[in-house]
C-alpha atoms as a PDB file:
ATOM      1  CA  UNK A   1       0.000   0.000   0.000  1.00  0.00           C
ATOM      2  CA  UNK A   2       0.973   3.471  -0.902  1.00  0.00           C
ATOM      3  CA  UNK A   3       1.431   6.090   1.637  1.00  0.00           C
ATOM      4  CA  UNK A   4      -0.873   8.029  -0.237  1.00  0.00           C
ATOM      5  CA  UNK A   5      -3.540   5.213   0.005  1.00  0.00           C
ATOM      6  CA  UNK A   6      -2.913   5.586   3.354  1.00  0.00           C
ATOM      7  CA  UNK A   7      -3.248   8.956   3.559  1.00  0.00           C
ATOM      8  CA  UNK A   8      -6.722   8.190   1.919  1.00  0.00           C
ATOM      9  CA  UNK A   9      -7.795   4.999   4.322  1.00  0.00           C
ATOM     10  CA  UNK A  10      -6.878   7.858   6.976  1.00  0.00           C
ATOM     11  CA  UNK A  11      -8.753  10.537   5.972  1.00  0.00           C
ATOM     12  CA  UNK A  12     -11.900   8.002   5.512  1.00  0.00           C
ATOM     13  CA  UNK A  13     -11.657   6.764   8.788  1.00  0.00           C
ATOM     14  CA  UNK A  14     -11.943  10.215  10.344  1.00  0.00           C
ATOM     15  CA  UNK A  15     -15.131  10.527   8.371  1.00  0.00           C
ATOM     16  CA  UNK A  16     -16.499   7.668  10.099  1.00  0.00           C
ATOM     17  CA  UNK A  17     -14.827   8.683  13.411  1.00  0.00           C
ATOM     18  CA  UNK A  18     -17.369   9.601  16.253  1.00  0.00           C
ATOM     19  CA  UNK A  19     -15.725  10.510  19.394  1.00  0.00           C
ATOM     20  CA  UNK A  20     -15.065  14.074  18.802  1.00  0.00           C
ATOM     21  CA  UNK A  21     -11.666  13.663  20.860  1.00  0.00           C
ATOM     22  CA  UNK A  22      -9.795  10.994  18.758  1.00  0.00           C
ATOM     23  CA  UNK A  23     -11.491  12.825  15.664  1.00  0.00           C
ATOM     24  CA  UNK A  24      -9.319  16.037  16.279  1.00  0.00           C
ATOM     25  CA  UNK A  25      -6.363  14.037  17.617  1.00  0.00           C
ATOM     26  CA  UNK A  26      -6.657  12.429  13.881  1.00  0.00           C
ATOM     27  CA  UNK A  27      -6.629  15.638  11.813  1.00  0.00           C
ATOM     28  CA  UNK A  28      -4.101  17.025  14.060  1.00  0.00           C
ATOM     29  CA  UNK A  29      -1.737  14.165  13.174  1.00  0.00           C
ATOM     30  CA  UNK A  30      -3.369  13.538   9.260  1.00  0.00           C
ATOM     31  CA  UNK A  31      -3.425  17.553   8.306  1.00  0.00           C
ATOM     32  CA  UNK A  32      -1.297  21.139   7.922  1.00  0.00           C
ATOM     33  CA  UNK A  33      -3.039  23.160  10.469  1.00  0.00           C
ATOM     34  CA  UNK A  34      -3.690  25.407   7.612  1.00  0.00           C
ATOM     35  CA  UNK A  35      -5.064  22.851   5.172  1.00  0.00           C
ATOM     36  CA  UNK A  36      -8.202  23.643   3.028  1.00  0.00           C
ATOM     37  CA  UNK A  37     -11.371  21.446   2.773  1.00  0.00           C
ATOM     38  CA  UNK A  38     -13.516  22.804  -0.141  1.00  0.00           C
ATOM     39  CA  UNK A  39     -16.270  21.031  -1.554  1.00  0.00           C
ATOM     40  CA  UNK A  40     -19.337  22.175  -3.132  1.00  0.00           C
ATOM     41  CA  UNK A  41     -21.390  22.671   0.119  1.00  0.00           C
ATOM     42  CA  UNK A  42     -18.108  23.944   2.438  1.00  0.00           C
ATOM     43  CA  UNK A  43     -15.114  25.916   2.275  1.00  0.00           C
ATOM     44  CA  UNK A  44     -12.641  25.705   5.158  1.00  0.00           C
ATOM     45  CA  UNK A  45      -9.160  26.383   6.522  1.00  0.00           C
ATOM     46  CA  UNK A  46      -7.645  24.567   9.250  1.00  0.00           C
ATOM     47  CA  UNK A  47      -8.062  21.683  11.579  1.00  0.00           C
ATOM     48  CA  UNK A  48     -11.456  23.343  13.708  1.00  0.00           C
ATOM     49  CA  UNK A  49     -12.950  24.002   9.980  1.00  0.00           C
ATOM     50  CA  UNK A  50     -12.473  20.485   8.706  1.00  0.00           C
ATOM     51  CA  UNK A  51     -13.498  18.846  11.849  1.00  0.00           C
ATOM     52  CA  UNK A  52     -17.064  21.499  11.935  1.00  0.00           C
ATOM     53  CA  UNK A  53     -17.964  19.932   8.330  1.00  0.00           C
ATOM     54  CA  UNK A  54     -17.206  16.172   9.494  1.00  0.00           C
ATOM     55  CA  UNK A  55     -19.524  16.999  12.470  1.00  0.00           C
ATOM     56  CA  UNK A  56     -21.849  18.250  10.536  1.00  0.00           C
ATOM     57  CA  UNK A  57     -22.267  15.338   8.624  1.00  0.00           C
ATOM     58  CA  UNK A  58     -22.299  12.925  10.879  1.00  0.00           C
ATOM     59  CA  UNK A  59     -25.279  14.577  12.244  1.00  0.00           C
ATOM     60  CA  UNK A  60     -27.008  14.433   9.181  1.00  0.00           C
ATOM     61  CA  UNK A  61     -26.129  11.068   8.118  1.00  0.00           C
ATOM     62  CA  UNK A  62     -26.534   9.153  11.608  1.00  0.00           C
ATOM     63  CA  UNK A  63     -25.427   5.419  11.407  1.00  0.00           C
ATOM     64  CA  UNK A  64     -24.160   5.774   7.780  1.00  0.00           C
ATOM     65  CA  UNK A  65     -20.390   5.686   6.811  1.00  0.00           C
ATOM     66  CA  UNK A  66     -18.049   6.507   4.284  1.00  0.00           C
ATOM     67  CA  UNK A  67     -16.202   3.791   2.580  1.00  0.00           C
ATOM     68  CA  UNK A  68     -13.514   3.470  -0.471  1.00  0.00           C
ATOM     69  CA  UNK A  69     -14.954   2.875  -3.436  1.00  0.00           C
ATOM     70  CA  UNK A  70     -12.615   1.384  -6.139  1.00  0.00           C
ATOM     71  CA  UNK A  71      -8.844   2.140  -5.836  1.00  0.00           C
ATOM     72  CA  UNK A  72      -6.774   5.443  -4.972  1.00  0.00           C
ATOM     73  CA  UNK A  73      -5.497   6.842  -8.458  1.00  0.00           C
ATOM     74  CA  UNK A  74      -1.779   8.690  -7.221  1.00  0.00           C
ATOM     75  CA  UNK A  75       1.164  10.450  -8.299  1.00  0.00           C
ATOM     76  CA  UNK A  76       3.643  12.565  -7.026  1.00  0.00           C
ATOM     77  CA  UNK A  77       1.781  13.965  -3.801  1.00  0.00           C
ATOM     78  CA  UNK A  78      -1.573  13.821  -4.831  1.00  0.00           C
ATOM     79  CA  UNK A  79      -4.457  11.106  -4.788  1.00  0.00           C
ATOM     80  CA  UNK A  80      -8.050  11.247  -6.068  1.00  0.00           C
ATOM     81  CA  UNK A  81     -10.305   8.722  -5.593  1.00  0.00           C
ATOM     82  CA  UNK A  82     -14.179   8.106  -4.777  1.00  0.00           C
ATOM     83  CA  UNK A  83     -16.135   7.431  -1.892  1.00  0.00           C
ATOM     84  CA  UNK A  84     -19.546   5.847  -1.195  1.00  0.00           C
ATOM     85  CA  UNK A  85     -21.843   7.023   1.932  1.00  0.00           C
ATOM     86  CA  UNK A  86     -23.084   3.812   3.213  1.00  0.00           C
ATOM     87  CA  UNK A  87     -26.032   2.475   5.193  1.00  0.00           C
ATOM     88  CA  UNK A  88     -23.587  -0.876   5.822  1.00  0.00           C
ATOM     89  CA  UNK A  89     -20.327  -2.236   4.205  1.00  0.00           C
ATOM     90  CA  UNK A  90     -20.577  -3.141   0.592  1.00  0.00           C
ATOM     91  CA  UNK A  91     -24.320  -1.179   0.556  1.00  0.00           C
ATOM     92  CA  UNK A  92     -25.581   0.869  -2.501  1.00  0.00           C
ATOM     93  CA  UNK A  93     -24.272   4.095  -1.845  1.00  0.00           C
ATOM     94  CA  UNK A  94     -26.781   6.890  -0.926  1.00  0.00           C
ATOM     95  CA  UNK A  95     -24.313   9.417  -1.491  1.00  0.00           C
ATOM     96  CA  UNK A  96     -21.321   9.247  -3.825  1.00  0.00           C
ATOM     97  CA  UNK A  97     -18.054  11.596  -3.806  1.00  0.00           C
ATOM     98  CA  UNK A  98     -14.966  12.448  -5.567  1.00  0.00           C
ATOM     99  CA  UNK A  99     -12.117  13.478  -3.487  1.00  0.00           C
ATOM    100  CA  UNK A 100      -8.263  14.727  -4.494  1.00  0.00           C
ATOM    101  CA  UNK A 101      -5.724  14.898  -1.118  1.00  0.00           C
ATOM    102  CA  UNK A 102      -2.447  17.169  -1.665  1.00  0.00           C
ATOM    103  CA  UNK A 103       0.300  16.340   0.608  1.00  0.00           C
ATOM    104  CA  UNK A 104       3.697  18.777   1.197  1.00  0.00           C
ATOM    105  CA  UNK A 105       6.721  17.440   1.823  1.00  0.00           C
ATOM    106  CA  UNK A 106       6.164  16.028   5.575  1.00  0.00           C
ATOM    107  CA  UNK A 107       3.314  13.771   4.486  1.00  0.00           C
ATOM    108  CA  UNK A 108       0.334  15.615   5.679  1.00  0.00           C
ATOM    109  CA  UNK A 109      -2.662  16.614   3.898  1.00  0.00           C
ATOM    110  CA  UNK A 110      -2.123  19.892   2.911  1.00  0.00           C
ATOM    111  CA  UNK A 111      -5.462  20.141   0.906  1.00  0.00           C
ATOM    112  CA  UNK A 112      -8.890  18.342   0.017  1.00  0.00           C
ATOM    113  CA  UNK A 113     -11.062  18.985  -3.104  1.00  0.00           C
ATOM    114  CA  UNK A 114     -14.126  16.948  -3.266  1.00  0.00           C
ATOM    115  CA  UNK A 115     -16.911  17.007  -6.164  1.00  0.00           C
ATOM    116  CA  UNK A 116     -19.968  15.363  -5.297  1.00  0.00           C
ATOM    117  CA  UNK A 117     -21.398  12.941  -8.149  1.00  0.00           C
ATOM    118  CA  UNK A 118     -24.739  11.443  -6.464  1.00  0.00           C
ATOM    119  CA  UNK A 119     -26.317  13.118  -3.541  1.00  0.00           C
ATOM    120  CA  UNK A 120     -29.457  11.762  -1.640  1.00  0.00           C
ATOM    121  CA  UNK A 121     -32.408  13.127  -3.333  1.00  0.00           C
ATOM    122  CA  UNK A 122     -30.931  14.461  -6.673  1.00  0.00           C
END
């Protein structure tokens, strides 16, 4: 596995993360304290932005999770790839995303830029 795949199985599994403590002790360790998130429903800067829109959709999505779907596409310091918002492993997805991670030099993410593709009542 990649380091940039696991950059990616990372940055999923704080997504599905739900105490709020080992959430931030994740992006603390995972991103740049100055790293965008910016997809088309949010826009933010740092560690407290990223882990407000993760919140946020945990409360709207209760008991669903966010899993891989297919494999991470890399080069250089980047990786896109897609996710699936999921009722249980291996479920239709009701939600479906596209997401490309930037690293700098140290490893950590120093961006996200996510496209949605299905969203639940489109």
């Amino acid at each position: 596995m990649s380091d940039l795949t696991q950059t990616v199985t990372q940055y999923l599994a704080l997504w599905n993360e739900t105490d709020a403590e080992k959430r931030a002790a994740g992006i603390a360790e995972l991103f740049a304290p100055d790293a965008p998130y910016i997809d088309p429903l949010a826009a933010v800067e740092g560690h407290d932005g990223f882990a407000a829109v993760v919140a946020g959709a945990q409360e709207q999505f209760k008991g669903l999770s966010f899993e891989l779907h297919g494999a991470v596409d890399t080069h250089h310091n980047i990786a896109r790839f897609q996710w699936g918002l999921v009722t249980e492993a291996g479920a239709e997805p009701v939600a479906i995303g596209f997401d490309v991670v930037v690293t700098g030099d140290d490893g950590r993410i120093s961006g996200v830029y996510g496209f949605l593709d299905k969203v639940p009542g489109a």
